[in-house]
Protein backbone atom coordinates (compact mmCIF):
# COMPACT_ATOMS: atom_id res chain seq x y z
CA UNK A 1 20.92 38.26 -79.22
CA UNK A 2 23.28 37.95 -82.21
CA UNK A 3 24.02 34.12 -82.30
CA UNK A 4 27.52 32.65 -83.03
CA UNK A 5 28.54 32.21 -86.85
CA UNK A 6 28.90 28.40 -85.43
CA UNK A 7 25.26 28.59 -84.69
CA UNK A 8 23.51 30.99 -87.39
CA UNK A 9 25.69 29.76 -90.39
CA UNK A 10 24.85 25.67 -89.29
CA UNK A 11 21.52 25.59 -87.94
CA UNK A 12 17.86 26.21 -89.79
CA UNK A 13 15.65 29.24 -88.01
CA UNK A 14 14.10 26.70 -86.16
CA UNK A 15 16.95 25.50 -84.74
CA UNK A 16 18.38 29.04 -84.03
CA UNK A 17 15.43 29.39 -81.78
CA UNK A 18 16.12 26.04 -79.95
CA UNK A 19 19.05 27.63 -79.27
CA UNK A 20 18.27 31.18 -78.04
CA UNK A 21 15.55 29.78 -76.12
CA UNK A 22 18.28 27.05 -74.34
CA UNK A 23 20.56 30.38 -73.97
CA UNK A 24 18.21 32.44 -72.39
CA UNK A 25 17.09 30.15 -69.76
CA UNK A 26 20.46 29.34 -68.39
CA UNK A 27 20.89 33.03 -68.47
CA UNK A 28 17.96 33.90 -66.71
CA UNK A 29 18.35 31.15 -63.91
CA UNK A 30 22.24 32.39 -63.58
CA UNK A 31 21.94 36.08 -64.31
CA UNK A 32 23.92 37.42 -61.19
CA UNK A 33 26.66 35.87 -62.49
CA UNK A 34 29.82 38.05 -64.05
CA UNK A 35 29.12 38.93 -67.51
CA UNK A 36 32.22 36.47 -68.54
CA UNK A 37 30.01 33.58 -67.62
CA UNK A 38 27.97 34.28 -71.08
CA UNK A 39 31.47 32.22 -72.99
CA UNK A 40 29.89 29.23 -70.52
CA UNK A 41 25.91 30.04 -71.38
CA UNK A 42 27.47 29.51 -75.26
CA UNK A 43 28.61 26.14 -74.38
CA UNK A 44 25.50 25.16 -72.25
CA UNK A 45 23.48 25.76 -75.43
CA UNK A 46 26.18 25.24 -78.46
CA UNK A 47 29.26 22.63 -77.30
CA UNK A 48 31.18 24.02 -80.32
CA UNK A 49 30.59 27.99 -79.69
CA UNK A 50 32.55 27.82 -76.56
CA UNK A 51 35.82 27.59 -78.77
CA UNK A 52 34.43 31.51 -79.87
């Protein structure tokens, strides 16, 4: 998954996993949803990205 600039130009590797791994578990627990739910997944796991 390419991250948000908001995310891979802020946060440390580490933290850019944090992230991915917060992102892919509300996608995996909501994956029937429509694919223009992923703006929301953004926000569940970045606040700020949901502005993208």
């Amino acid at each position: 998954m390419n991250l948000p600039a908001s995310v891979s130009d802020l946060l440390p590797p580490h933290a850019q996993d944090v992230y991915r791994a917060a992102f892919n578990h509300v996608f995996a627990a909501h994956a029937r949803r429509s694919p223009t739910w992923i703006k929301g997944l953004r926000s569940v796991a970045w606040p700020e990205s949901a502005s993208e």
